[in-house]
C-alpha atoms as a PDB file:
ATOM      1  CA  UNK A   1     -63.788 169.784-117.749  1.00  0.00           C
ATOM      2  CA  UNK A   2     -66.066 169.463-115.110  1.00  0.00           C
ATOM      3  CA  UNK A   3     -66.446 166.100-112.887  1.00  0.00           C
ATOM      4  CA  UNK A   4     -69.523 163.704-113.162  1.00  0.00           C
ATOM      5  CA  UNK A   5     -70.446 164.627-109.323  1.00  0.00           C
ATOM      6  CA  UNK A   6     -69.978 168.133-110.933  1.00  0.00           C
ATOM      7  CA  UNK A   7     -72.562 167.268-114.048  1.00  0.00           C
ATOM      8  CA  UNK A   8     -74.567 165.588-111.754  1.00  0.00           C
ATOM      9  CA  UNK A   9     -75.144 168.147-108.888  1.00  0.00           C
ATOM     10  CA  UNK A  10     -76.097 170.531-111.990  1.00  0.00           C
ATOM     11  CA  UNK A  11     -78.706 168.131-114.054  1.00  0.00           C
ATOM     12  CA  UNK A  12     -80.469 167.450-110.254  1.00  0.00           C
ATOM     13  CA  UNK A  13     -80.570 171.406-109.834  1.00  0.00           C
ATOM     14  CA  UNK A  14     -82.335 172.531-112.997  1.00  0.00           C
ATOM     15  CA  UNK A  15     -84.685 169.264-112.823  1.00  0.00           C
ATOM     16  CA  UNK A  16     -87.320 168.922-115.242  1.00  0.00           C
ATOM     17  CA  UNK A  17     -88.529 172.476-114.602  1.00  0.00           C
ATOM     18  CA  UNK A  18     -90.410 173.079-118.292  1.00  0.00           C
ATOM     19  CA  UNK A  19     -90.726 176.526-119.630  1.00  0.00           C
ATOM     20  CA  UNK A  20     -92.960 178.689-117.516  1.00  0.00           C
ATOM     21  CA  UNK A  21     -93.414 181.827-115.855  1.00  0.00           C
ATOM     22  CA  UNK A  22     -94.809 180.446-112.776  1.00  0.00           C
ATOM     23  CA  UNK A  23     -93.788 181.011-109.280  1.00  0.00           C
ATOM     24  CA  UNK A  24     -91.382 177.779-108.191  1.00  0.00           C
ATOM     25  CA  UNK A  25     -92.856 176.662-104.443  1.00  0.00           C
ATOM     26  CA  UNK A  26     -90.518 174.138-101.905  1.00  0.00           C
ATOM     27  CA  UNK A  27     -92.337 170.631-100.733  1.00  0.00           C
ATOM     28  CA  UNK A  28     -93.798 170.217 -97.372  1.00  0.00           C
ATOM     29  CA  UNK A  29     -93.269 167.070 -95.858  1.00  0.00           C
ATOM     30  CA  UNK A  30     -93.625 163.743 -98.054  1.00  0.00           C
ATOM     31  CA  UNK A  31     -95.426 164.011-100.958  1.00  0.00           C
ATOM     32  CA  UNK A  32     -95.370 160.043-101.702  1.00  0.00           C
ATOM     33  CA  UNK A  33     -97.116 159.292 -98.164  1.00  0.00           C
ATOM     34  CA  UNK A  34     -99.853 162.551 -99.063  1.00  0.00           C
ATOM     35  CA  UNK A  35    -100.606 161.414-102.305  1.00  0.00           C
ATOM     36  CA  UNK A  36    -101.068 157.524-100.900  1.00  0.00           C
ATOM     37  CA  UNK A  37    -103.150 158.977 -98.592  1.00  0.00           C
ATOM     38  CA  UNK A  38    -105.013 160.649-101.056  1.00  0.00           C
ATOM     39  CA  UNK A  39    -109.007 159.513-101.395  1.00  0.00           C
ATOM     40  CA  UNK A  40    -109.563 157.222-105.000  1.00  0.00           C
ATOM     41  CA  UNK A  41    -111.439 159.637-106.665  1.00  0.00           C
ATOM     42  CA  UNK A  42    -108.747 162.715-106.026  1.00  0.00           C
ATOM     43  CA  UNK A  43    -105.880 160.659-106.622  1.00  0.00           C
ATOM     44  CA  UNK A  44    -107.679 159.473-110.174  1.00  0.00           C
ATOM     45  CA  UNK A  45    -107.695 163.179-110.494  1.00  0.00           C
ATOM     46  CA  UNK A  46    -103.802 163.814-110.249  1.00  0.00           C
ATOM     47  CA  UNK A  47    -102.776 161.579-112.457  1.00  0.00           C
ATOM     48  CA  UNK A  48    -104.773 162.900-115.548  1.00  0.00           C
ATOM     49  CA  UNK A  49    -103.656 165.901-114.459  1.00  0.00           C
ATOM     50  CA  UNK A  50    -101.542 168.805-116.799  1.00  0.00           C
ATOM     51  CA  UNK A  51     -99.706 170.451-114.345  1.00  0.00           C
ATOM     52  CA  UNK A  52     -97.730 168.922-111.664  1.00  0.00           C
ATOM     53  CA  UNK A  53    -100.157 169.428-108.417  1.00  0.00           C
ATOM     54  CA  UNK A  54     -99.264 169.052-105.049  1.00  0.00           C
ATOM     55  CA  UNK A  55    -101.235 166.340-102.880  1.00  0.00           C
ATOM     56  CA  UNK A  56    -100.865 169.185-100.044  1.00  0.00           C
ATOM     57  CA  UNK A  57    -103.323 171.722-102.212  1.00  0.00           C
ATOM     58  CA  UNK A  58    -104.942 169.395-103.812  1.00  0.00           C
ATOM     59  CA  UNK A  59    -106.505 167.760-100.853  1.00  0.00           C
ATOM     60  CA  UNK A  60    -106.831 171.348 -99.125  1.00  0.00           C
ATOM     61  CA  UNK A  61    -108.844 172.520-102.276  1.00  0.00           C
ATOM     62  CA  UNK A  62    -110.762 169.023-102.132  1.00  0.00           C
ATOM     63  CA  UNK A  63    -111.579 169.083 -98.554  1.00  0.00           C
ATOM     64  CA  UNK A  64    -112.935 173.229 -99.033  1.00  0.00           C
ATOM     65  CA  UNK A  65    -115.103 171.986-101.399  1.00  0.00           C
ATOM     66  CA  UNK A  66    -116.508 169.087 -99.858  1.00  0.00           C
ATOM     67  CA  UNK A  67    -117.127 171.457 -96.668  1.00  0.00           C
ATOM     68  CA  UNK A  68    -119.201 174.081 -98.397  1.00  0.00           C
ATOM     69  CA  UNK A  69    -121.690 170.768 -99.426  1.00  0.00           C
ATOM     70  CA  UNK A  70    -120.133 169.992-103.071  1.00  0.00           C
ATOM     71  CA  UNK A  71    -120.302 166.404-104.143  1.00  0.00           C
ATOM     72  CA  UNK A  72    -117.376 164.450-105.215  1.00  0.00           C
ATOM     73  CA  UNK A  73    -118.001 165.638-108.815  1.00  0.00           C
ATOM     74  CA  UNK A  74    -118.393 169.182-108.296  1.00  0.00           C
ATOM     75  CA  UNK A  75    -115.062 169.268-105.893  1.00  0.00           C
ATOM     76  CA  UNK A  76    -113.228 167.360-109.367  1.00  0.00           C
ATOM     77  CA  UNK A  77    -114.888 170.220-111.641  1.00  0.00           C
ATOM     78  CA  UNK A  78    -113.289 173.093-109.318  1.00  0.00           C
ATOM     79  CA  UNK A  79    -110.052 171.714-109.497  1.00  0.00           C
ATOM     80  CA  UNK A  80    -110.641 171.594-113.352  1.00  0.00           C
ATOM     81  CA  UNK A  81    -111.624 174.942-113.586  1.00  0.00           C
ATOM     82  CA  UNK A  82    -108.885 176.171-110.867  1.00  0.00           C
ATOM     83  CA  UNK A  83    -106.191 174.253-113.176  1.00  0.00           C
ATOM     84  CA  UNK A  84    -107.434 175.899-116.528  1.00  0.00           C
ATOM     85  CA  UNK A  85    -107.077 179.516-114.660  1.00  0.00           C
ATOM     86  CA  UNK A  86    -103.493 178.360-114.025  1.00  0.00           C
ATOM     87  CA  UNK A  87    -102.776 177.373-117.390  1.00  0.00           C
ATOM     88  CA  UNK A  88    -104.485 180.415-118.607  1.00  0.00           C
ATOM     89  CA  UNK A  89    -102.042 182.063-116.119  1.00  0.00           C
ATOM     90  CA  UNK A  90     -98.536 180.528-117.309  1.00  0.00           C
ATOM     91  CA  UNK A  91     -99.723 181.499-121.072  1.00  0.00           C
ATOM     92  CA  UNK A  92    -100.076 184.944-120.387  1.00  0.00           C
ATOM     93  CA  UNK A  93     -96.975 185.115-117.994  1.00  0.00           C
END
């Protein structure tokens, strides 16, 4: 019978992973302190969210967007459309 540091070490390594076929990535850094960092609008953004963004990417995808002359609105649309490819990804996976 395994210990409760023994159950415990186990439930914290298989997490809340869902059922997908997508490539598992390792955090950078804090993700609290990027996503508090976050602008309104983009943090808005992650929290209606489907999949479980990083604030790292998401403000690198944000900040491309806003550099090529989007507005606000057209930087939320690409990460709409750049989440649906994903999901469109993990379904075919």
């Amino acid at each position: 019978m395994p210990s409760n540091a023994q159950v415990g070490k186990r439930a914290r390594k298989c997490g809340n992973l869902g059922q997908t076929g997508l490539r598992r990535r390792k955090r950078r850094g804090d993700p609290m302190r990027d996503y508090d960092s976050l602008p309104p609008a983009l943090r808005s953004w992650l929290q209606q969210a489907v999949l479980p963004w990083s604030p790292h990417s998401c403000r690198r995808i944000w900040a491309t967007a806003l550099q090529t002359g989007a507005t606000q609105a057209e930087a939320l649309a690409q990460l709409d459309r750049l989440e649906a490819a994903t999901l469109n990804r993990a379904r075919t996976a």
